[in-house]
Protein backbone atom coordinates (compact mmCIF):
# COMPACT_ATOMS: atom_id res chain seq x y z
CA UNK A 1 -4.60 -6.00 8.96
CA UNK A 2 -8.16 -5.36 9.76
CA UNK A 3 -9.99 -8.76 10.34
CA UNK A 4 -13.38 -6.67 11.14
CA UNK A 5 -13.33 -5.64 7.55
CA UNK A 6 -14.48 -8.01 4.35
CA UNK A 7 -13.47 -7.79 0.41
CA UNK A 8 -16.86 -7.11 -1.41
CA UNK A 9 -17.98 -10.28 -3.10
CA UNK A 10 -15.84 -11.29 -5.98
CA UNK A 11 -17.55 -11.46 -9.74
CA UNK A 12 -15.74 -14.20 -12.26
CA UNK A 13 -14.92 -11.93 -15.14
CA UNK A 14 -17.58 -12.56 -18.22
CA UNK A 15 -15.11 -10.65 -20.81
CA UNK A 16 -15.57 -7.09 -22.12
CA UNK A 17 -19.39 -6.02 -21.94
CA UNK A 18 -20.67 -5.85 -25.01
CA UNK A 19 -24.18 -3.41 -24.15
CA UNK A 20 -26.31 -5.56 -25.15
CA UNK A 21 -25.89 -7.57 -21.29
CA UNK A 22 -23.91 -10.06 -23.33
CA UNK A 23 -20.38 -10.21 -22.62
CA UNK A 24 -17.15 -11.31 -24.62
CA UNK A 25 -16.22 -14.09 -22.72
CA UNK A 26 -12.86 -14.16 -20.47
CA UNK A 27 -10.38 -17.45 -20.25
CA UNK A 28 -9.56 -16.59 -16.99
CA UNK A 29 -12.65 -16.04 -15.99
CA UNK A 30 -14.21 -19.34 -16.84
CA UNK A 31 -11.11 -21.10 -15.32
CA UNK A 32 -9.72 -22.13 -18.90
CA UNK A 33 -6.47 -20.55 -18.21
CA UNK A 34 -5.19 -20.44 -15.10
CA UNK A 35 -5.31 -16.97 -13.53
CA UNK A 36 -2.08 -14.93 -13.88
CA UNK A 37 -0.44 -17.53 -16.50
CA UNK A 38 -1.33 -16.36 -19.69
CA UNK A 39 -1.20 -13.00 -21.67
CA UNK A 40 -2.68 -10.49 -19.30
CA UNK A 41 -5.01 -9.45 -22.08
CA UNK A 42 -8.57 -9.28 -20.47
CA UNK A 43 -9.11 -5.45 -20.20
CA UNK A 44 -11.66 -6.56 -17.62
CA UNK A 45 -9.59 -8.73 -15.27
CA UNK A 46 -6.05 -8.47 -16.48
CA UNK A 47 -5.77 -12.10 -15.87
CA UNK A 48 -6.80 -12.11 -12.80
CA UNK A 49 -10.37 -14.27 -13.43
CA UNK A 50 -11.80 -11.85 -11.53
CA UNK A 51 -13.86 -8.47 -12.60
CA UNK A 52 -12.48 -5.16 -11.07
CA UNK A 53 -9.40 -7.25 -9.42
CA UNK A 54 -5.91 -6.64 -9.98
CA UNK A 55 -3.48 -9.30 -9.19
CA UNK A 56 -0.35 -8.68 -7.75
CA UNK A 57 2.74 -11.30 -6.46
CA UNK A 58 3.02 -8.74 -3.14
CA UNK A 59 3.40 -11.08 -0.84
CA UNK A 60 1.09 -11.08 2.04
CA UNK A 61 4.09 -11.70 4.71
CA UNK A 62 5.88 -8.84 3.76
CA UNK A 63 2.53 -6.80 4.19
CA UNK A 64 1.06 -7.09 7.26
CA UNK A 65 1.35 -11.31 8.06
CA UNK A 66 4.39 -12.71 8.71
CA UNK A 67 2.56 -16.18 8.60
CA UNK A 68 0.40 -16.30 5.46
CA UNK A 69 1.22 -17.54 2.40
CA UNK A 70 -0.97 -15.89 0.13
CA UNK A 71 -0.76 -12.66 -2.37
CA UNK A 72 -1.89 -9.26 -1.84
CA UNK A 73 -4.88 -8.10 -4.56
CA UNK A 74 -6.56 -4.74 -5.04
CA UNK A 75 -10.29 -4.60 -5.58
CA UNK A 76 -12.61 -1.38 -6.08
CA UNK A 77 -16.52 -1.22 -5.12
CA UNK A 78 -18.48 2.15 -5.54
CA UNK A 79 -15.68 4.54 -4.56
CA UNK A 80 -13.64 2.61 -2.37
CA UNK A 81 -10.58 0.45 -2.60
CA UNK A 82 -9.67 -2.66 -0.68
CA UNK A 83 -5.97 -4.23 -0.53
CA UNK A 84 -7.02 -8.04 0.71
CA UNK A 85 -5.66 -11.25 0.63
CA UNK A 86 -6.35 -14.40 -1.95
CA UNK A 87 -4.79 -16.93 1.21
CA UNK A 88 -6.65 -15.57 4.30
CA UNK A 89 -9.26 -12.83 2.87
CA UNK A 90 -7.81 -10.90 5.04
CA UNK A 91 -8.16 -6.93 4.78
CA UNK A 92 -4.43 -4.73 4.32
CA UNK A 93 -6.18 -2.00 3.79
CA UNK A 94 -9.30 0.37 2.34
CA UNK A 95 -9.13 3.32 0.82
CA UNK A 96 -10.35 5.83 -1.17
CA UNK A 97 -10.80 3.99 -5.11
CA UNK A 98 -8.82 6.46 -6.68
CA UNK A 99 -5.87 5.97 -4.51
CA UNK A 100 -5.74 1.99 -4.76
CA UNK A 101 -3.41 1.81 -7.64
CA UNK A 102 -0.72 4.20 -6.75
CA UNK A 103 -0.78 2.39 -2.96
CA UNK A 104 -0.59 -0.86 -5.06
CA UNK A 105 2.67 0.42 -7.07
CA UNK A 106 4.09 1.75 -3.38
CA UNK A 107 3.93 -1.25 -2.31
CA UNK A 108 5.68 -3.13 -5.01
CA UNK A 109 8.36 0.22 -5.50
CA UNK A 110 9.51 -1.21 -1.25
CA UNK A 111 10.42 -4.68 -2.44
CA UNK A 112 13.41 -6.02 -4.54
CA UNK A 113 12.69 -6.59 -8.11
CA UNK A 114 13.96 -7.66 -11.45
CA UNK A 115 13.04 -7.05 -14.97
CA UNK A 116 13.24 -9.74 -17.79
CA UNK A 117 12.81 -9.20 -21.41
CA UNK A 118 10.77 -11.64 -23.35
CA UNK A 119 12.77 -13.43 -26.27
CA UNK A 120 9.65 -14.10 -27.79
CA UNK A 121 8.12 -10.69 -27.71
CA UNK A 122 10.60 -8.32 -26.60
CA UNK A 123 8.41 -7.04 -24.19
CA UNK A 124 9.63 -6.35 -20.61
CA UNK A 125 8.57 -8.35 -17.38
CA UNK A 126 8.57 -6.98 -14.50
CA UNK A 127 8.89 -9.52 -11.26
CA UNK A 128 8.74 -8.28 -7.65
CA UNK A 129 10.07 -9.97 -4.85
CA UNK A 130 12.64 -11.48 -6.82
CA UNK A 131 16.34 -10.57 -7.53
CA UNK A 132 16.87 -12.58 -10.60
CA UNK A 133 14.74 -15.06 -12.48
CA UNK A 134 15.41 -18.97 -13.95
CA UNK A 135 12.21 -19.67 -15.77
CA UNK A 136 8.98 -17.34 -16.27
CA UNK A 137 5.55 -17.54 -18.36
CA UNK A 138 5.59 -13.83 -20.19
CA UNK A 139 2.98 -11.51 -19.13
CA UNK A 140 2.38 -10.20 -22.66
CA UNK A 141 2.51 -13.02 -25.43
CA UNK A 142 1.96 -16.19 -22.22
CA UNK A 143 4.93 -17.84 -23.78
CA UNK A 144 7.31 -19.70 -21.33
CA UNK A 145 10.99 -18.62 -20.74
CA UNK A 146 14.08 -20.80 -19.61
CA UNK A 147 17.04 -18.27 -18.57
CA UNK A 148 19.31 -20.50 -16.66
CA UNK A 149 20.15 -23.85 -16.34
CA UNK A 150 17.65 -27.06 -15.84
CA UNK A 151 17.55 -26.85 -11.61
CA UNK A 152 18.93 -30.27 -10.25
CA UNK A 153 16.55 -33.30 -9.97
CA UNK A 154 14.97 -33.96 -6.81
CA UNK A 155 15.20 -37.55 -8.34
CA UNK A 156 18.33 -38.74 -8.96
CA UNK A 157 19.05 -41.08 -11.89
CA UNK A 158 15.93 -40.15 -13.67
């Protein structure tokens, strides 16, 4: 991790431009859904709230920090690409813009995964870092999943 090295300021995602300077508007964006918990359906931000940014669940620990808590995010200004982090804004890495995504999908090919299909949708969902999954929010229709049993209560008799 380079600490010398800063992500380019971050623009909340307005939506799809429009030309006009207007914009469509983005639910992420303006903090009405919670980034990364909906349908990733903002062309602009993916869900990320965040124009240009895309979200990942790489795991800053397993990149670079042993310590840190937070995710791992990509981020493109002019021609270049940055791999930071939404915990400690630290910087993984820079790169050439063009090369950001397949680094991205590197990155996530070196960890363990799983892959869920959506019995709402059909769709597939794809979760890194994980070898098998109890509950999920879809990444295509936001609707939530239960796959396994109700985890036991931290309060018992309730």
């Amino acid at each position: 991790m380079n600490s010398m090295l800063s992500i380019p300021p971050l623009q909340r995602c307005r939506g799809v431009p429009l030309g006009t300077g207007n914009f469509t508007g983005c639910a992420y964006g303006t903090g009405e859904i919670r980034a990364l918990t909906g349908p990733m359906d903002c062309p602009t931000c993916n869900g990320s709230g965040y124009e240009g940014v895309t979200a990942t669940w790489l795991p800053h620990q397993n990149f670079g920090d042993p310590d840190c808590s937070g995710f791992l995010f990509g981020i493109t200004s002019d021609d270049m690409g940055y791999i930071g982090c939404n915990d400690c804004d630290g910087v993984v890495r820079v790169l050439p813009a063009s090369k950001l995504q397949g680094a991205l999908d590197e990155m996530e090919l070196s960890m363990e995964s799983c892959t869920e299909i959506c019995p709402h949708c059909g769709k597939v969902n794809l979760f890194v870092g994980f070898s098998t999954m109890l509950i999920y929010t879809c990444r295509e229709c936001g609707e939530p999943v239960k796959l396994g049993p109700d985890p036991p209560s931290l309060y018992p008799g309730k």
